[in-house]
N, C-alpha and C. Protein backbone atom coordinates (compact mmCIF):
# COMPACT_ATOMS: atom_id res chain seq x y z
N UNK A 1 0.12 -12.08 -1.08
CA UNK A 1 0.29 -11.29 -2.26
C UNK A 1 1.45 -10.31 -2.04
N UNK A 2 2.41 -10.11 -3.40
CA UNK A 2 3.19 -9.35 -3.11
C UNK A 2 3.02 -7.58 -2.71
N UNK A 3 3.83 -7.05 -2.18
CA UNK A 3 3.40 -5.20 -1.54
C UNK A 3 3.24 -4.95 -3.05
N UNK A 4 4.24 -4.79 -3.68
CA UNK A 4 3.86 -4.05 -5.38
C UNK A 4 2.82 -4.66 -5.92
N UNK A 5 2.46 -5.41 -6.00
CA UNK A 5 1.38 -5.94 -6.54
C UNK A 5 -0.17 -5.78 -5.99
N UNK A 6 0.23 -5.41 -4.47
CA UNK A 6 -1.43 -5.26 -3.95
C UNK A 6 -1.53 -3.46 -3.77
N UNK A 7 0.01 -2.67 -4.10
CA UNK A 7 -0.63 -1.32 -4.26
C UNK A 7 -0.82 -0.96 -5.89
N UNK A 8 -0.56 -1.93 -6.72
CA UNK A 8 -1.08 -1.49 -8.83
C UNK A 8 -2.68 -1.96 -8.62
N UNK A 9 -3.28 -3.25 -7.82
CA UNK A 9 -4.89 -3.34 -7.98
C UNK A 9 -5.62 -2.79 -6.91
N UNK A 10 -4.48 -2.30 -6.16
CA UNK A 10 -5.95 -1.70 -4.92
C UNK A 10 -5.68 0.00 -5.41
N UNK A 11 -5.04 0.32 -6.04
CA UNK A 11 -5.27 1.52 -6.78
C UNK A 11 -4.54 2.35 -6.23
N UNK A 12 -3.62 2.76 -5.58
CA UNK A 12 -2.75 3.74 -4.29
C UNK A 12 -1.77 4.06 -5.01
N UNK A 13 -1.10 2.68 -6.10
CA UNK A 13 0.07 3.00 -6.70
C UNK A 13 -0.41 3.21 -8.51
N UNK A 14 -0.10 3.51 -8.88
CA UNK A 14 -0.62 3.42 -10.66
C UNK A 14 -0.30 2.05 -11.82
N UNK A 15 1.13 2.21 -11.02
CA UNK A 15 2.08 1.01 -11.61
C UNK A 15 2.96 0.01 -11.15
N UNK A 16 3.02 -1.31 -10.96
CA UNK A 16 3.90 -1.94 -10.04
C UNK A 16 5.33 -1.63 -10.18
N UNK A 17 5.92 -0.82 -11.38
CA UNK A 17 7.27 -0.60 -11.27
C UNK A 17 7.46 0.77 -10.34
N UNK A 18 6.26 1.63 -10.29
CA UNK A 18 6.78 2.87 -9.47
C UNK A 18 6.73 2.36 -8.19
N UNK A 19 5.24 1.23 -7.87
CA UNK A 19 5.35 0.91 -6.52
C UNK A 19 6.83 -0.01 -5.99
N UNK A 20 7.32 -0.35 -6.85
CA UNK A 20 8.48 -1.03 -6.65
C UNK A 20 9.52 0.22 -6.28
N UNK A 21 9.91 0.89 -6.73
CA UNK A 21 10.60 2.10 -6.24
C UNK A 21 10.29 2.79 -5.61
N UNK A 22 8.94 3.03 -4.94
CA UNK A 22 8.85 3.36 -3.54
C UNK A 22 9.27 2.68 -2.25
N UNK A 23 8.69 1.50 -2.54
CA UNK A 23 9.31 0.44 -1.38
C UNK A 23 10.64 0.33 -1.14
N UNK A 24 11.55 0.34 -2.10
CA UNK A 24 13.23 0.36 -2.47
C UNK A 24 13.37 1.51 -1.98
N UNK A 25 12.47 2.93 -1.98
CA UNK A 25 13.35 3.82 -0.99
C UNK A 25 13.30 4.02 -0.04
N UNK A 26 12.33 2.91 1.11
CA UNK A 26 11.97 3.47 1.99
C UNK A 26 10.80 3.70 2.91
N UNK A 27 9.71 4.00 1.78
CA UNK A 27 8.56 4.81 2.30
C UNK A 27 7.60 4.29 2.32
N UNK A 28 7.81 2.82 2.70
CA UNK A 28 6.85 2.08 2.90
C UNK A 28 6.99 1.33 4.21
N UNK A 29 6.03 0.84 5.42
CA UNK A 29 5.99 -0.07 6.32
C UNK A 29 4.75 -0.84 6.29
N UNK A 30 5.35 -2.16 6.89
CA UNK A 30 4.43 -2.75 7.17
C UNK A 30 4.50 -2.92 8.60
N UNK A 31 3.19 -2.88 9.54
CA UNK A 31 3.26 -3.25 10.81
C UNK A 31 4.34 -2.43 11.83
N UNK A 32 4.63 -1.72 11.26
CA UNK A 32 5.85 -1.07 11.77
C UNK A 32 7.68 -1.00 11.31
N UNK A 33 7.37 -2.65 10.42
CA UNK A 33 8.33 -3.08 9.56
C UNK A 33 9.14 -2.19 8.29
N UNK A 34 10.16 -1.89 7.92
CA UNK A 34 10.47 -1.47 6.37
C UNK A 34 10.07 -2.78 5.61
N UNK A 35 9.48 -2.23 4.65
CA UNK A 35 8.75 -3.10 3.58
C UNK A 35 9.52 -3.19 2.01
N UNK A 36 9.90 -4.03 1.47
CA UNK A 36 10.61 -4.06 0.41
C UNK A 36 9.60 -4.44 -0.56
N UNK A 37 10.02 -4.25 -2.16
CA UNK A 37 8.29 -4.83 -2.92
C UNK A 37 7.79 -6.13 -3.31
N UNK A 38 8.90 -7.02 -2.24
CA UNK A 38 8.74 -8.19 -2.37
C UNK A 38 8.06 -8.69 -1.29
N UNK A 39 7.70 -8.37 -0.35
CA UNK A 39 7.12 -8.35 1.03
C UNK A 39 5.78 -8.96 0.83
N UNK A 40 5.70 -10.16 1.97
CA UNK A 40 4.25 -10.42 1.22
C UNK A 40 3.07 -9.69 2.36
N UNK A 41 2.15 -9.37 1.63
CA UNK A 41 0.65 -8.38 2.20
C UNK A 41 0.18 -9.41 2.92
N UNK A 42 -0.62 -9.40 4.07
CA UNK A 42 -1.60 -10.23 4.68
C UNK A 42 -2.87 -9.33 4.88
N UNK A 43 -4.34 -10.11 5.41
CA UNK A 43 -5.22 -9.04 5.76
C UNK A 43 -5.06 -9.25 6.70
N UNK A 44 -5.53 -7.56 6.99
CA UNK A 44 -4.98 -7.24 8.51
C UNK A 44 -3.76 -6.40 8.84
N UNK A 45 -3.05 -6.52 8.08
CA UNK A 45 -1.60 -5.56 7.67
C UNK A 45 -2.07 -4.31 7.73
N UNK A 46 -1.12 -3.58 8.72
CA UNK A 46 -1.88 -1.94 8.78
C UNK A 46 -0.26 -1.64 7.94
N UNK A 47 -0.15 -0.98 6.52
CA UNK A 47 0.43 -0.35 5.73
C UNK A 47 0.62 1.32 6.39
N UNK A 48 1.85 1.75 6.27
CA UNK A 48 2.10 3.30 6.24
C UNK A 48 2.97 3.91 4.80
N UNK A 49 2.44 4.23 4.24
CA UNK A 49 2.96 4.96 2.72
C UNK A 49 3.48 6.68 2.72
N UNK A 50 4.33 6.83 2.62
CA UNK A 50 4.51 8.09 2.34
C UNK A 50 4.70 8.63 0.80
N UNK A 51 3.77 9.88 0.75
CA UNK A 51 3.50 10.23 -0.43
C UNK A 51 3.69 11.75 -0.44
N UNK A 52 5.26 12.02 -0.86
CA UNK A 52 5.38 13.35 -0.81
C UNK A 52 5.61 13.71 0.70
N UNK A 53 4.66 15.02 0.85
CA UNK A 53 4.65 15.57 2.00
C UNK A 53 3.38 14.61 2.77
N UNK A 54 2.92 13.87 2.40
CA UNK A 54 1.29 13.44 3.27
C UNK A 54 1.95 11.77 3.86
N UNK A 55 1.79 11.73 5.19
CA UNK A 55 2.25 10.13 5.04
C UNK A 55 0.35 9.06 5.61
N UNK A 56 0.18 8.55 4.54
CA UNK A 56 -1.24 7.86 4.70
C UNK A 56 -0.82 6.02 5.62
N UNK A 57 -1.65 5.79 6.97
CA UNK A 57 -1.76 4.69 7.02
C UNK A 57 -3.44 4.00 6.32
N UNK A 58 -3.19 2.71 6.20
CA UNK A 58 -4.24 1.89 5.75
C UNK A 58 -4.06 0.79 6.25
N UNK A 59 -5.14 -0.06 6.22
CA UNK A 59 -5.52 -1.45 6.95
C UNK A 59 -6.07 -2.06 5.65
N UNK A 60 -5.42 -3.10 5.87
CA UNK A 60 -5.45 -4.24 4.34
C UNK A 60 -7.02 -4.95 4.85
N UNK A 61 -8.30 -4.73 3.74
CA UNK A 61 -9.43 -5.13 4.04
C UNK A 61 -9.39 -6.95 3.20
N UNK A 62 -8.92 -7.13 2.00
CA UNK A 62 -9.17 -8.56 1.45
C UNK A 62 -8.38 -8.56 0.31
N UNK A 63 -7.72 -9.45 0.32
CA UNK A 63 -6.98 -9.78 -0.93
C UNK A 63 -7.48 -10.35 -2.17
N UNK A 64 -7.49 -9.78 -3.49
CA UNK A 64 -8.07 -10.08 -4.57
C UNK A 64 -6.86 -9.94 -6.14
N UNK A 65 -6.70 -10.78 -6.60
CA UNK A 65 -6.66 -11.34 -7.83
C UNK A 65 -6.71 -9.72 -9.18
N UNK A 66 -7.91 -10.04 -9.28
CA UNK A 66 -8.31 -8.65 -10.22
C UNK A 66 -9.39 -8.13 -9.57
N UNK A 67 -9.62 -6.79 -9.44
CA UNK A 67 -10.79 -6.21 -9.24
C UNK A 67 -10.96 -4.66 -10.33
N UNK A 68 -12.26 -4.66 -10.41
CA UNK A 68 -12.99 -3.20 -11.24
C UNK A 68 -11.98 -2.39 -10.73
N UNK A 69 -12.35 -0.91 -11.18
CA UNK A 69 -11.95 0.26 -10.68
C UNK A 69 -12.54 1.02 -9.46
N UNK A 70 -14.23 0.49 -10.02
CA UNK A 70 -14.72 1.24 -8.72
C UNK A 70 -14.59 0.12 -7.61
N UNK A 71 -14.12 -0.90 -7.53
CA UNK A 71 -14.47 -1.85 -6.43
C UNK A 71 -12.71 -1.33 -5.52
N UNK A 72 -11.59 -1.15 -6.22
CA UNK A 72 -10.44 -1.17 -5.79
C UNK A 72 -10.80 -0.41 -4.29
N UNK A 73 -11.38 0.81 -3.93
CA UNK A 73 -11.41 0.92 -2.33
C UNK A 73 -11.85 -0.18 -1.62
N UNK A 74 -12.38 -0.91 -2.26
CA UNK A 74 -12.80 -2.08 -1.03
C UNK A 74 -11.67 -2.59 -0.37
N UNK A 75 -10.51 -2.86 -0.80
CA UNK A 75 -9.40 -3.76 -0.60
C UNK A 75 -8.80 -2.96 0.53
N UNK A 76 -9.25 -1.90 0.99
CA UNK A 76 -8.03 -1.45 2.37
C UNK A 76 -9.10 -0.41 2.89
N UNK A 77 -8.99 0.46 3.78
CA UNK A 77 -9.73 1.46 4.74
C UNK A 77 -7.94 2.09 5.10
N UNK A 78 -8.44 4.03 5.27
CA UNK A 78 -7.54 4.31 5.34
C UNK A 78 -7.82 4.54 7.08
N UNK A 79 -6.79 4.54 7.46
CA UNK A 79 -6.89 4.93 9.42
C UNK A 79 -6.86 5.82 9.53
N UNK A 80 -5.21 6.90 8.97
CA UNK A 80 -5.03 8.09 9.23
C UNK A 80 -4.00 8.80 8.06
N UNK A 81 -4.56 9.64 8.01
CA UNK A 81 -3.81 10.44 6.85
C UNK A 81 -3.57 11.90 7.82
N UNK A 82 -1.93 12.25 7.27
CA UNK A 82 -1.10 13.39 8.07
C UNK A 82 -0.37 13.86 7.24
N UNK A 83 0.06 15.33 7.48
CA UNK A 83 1.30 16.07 6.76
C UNK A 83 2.42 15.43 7.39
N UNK A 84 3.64 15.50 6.89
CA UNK A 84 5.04 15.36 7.60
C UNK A 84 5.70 16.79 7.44
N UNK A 85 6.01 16.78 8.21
CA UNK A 85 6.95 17.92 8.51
C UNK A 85 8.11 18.25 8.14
């Protein structure tokens, strides 16, 4: 599954065009990788997002199609969430 596409249903991003312009600037890795929003997700992929001042990692739990609203945390576990400096 594509990165923009698995942060608009797992809920992190709002919209696949903003998540698309996050990835384009940057502030996204995968695995340690720069991540573009074409990048494809695997499970198991530990994601690092920076958001603002907070940079959040997560671990990709299962890839899904469509899911509810309340189900969208299922799809990842966060590891560690930090300020940046």
């Amino acid at each position: 599954m594509r990165l923009d596409k698995f942060l608009k249903i797992s809920r992190l991003i709002k919209r696949r065009t903003l998540a698309k312009e996050v990835a384009d600037q940057g502030r996204i890795t995968i695995n340690g990788n720069q991540a573009k929003a074409s990048t494809n997700v695997a499970v198991g992929d530990e994601l690092t997002i920076q958001f603002g001042q907070k940079l959040i990692t997560i671990q990709v739990e299962s890839l899904r199609e469509t899911v509810r609203k309340d189900e969208a945390a299922t799809l990842y576990s966060v590891k560690k969430e930090e300020a940046v400096k």
